[in-house]
PDB file of N, CA and C in Angstrom:
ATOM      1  N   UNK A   1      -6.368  64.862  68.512  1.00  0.00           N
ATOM      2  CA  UNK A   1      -7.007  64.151  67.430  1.00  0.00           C
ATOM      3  C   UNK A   1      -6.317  62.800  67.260  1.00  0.00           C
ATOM      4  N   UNK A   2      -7.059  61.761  67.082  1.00  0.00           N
ATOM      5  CA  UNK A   2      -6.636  60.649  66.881  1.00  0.00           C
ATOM      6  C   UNK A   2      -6.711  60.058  65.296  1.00  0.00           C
ATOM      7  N   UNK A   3      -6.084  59.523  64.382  1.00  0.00           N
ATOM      8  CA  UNK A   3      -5.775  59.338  63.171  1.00  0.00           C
ATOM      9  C   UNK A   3      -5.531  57.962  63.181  1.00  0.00           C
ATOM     10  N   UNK A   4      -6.813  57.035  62.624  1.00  0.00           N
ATOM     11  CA  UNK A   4      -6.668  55.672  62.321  1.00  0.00           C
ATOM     12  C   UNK A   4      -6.616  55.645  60.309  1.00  0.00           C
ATOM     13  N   UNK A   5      -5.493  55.162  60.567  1.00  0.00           N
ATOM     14  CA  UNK A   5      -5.575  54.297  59.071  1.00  0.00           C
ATOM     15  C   UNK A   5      -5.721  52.775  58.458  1.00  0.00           C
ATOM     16  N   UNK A   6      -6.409  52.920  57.658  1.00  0.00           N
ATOM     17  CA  UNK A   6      -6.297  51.605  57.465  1.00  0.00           C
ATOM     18  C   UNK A   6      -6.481  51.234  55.747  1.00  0.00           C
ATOM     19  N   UNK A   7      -6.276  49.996  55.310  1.00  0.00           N
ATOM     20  CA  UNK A   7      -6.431  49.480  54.035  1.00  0.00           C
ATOM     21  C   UNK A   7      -6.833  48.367  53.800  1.00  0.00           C
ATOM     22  N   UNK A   8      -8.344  48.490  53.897  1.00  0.00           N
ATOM     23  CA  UNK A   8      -9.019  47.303  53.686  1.00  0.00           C
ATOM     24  C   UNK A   8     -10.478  47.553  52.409  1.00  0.00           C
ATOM     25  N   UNK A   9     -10.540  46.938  51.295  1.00  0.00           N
ATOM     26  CA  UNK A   9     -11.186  46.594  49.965  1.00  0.00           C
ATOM     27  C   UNK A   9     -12.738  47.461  51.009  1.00  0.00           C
ATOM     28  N   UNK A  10     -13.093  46.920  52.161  1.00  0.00           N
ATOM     29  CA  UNK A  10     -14.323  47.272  52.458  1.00  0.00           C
ATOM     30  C   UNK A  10     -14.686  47.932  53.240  1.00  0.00           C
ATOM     31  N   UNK A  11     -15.439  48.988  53.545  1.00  0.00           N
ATOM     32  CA  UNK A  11     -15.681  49.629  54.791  1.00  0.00           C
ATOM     33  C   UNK A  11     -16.663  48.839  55.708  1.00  0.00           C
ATOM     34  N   UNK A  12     -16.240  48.922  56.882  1.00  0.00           N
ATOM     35  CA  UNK A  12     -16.573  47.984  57.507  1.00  0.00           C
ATOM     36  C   UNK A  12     -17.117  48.934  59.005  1.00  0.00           C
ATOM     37  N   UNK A  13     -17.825  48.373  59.928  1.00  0.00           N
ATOM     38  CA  UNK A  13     -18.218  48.874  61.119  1.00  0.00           C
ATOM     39  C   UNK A  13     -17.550  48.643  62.017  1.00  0.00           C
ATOM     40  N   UNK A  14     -16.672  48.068  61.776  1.00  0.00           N
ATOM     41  CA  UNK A  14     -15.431  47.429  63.123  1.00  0.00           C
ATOM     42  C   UNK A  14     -14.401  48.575  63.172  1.00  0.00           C
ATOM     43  N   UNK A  15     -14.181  49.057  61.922  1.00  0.00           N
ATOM     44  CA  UNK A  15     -13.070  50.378  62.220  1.00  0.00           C
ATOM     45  C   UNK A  15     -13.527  51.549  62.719  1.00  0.00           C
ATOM     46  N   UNK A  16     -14.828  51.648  62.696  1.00  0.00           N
ATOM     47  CA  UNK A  16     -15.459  52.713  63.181  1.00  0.00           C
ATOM     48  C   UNK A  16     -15.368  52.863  64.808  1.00  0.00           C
ATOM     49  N   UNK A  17     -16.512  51.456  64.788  1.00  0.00           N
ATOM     50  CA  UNK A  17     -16.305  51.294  66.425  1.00  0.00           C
ATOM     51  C   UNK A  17     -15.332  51.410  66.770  1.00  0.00           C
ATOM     52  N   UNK A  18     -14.159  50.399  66.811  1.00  0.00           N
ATOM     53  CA  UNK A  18     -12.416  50.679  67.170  1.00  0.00           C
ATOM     54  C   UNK A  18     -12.086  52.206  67.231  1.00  0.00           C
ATOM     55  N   UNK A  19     -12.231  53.065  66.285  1.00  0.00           N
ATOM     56  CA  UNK A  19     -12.146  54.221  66.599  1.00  0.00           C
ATOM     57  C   UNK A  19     -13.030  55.244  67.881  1.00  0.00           C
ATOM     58  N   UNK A  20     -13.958  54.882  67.573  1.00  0.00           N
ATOM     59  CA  UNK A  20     -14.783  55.363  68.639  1.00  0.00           C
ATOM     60  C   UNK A  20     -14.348  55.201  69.767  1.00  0.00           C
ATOM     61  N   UNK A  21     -13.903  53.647  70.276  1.00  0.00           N
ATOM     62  CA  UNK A  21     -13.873  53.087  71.722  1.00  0.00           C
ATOM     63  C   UNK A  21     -12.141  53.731  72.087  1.00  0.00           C
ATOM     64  N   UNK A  22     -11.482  54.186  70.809  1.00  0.00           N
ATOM     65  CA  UNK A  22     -10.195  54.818  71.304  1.00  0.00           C
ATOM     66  C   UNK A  22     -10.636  56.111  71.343  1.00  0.00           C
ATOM     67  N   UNK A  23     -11.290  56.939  71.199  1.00  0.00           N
ATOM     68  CA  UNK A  23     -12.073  57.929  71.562  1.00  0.00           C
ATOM     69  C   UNK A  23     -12.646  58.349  73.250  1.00  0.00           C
ATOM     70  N   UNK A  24     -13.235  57.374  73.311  1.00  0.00           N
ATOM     71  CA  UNK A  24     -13.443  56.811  74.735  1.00  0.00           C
ATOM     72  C   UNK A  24     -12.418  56.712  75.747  1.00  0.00           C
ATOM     73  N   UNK A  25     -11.565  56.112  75.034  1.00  0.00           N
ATOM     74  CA  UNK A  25     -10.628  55.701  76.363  1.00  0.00           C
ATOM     75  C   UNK A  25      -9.515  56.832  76.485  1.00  0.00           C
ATOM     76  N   UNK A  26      -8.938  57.825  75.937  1.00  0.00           N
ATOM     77  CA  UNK A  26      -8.618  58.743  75.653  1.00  0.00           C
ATOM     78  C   UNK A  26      -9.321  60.040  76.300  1.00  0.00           C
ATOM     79  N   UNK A  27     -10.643  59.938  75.938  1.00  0.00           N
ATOM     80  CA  UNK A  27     -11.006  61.312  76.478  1.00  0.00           C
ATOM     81  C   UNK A  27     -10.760  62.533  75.349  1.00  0.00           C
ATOM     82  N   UNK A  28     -10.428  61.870  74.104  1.00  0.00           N
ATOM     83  CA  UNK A  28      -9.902  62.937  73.128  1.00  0.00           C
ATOM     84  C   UNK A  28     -11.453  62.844  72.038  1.00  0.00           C
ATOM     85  N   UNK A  29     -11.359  63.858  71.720  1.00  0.00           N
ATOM     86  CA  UNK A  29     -13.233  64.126  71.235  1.00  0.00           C
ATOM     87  C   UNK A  29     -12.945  63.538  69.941  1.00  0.00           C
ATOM     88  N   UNK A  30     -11.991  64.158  68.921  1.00  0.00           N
ATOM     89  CA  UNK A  30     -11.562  64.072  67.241  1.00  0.00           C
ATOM     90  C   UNK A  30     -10.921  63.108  67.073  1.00  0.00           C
ATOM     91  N   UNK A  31     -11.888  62.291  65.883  1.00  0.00           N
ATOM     92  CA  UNK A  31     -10.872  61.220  65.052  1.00  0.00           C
ATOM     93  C   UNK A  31     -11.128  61.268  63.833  1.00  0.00           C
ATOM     94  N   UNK A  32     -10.129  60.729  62.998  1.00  0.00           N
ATOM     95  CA  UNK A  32     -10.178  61.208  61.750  1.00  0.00           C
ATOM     96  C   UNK A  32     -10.039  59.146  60.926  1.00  0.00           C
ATOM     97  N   UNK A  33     -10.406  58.852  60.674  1.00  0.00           N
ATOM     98  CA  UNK A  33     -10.396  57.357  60.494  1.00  0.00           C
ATOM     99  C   UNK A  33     -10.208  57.545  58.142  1.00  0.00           C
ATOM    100  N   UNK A  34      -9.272  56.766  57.933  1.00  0.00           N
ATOM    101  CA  UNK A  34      -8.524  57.236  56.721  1.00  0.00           C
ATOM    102  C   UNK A  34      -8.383  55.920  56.160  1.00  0.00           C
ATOM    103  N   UNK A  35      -9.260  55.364  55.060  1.00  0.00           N
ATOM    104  CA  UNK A  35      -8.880  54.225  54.583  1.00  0.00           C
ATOM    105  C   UNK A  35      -8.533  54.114  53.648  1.00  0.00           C
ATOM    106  N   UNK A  36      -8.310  53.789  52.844  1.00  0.00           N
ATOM    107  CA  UNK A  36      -6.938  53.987  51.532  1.00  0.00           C
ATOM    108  C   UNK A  36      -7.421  52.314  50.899  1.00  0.00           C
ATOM    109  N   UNK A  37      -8.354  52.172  49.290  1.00  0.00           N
ATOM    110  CA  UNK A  37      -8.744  51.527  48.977  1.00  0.00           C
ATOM    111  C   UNK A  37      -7.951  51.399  47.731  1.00  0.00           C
ATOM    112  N   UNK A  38      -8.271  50.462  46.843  1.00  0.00           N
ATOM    113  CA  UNK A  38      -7.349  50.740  45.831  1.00  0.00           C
ATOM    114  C   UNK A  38      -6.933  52.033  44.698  1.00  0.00           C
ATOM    115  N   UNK A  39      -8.504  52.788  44.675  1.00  0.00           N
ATOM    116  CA  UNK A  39      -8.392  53.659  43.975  1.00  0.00           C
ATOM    117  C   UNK A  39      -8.537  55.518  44.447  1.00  0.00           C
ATOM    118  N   UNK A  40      -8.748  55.108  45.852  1.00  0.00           N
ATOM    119  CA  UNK A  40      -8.947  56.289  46.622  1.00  0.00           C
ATOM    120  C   UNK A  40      -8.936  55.867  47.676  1.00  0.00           C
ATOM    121  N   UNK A  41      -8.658  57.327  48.509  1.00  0.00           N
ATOM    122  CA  UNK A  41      -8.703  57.323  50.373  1.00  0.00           C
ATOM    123  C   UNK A  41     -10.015  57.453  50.424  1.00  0.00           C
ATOM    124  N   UNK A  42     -10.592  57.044  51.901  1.00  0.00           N
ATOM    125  CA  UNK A  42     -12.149  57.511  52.575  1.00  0.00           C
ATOM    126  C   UNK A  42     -11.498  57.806  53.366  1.00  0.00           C
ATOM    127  N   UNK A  43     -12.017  59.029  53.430  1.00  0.00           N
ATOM    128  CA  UNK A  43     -11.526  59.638  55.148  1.00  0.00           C
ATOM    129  C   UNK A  43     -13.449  60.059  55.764  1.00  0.00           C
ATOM    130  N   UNK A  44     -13.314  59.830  56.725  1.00  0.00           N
ATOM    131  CA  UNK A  44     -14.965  59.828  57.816  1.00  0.00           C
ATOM    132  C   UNK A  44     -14.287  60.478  59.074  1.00  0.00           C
ATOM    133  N   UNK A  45     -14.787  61.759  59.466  1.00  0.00           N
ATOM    134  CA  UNK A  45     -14.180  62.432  60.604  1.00  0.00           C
ATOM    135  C   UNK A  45     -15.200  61.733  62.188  1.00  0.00           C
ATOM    136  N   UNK A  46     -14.497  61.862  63.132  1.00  0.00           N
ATOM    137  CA  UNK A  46     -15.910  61.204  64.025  1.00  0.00           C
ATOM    138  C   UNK A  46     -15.270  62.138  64.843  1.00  0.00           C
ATOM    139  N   UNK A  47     -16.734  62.365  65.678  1.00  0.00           N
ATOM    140  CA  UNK A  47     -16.351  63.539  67.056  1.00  0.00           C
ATOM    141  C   UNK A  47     -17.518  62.652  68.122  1.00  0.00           C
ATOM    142  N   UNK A  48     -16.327  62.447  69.198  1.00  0.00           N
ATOM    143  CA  UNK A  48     -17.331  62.081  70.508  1.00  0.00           C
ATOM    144  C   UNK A  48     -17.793  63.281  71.167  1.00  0.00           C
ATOM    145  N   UNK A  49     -19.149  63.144  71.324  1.00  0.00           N
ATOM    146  CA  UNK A  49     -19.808  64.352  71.920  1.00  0.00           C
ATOM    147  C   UNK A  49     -20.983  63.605  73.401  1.00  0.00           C
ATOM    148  N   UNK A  50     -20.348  64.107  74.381  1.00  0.00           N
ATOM    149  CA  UNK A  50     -21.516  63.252  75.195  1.00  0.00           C
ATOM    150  C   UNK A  50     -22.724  64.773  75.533  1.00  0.00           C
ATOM    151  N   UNK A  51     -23.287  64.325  76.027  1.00  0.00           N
ATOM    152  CA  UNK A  51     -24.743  65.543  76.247  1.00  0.00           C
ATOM    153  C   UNK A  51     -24.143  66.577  77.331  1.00  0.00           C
ATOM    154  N   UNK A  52     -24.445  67.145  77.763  1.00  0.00           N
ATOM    155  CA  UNK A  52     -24.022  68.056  79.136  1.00  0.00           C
ATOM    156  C   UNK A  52     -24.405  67.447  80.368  1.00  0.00           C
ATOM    157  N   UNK A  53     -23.078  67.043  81.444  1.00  0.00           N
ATOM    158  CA  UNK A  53     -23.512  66.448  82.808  1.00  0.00           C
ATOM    159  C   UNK A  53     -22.815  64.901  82.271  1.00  0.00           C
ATOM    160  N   UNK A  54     -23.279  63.955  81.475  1.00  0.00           N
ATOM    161  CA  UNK A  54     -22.354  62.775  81.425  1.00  0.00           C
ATOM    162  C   UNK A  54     -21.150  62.913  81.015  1.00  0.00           C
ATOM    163  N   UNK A  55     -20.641  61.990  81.297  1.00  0.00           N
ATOM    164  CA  UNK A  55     -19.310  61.421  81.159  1.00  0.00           C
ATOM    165  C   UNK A  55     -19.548  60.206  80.109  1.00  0.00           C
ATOM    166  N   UNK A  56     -18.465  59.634  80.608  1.00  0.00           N
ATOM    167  CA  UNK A  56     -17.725  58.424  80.341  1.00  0.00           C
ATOM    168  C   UNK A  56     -18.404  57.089  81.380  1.00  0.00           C
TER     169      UNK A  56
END
């Protein structure tokens, strides 16, 4: 499992992707992406899943 944190006011699509593409390059399915805003964490779990037969 891979565990991105971060602390930024906005959720944004760039931490996602970033997570994803370390997903990718890894080969590791679970990420757990954890952002910590001023008044609470967001945590968003992501699982790379490719279909049966592809890859990478």
């Amino acid at each position: 499992m891979i565990v991105e944190i971060k602390a930024v006011a906005h959720q944004q699509a760039t931490p996602q992707a970033q997570l994803l593409n370390y997903l990718k390059a890894t080969g590791i399915k679970v990420g757990l992406l954890v952002n910590f805003t001023r008044n609470k964490a967001e945590i968003k779990p992501m699982v790379l899943d490719f279909p049966e037969g592809r890859g990478l």
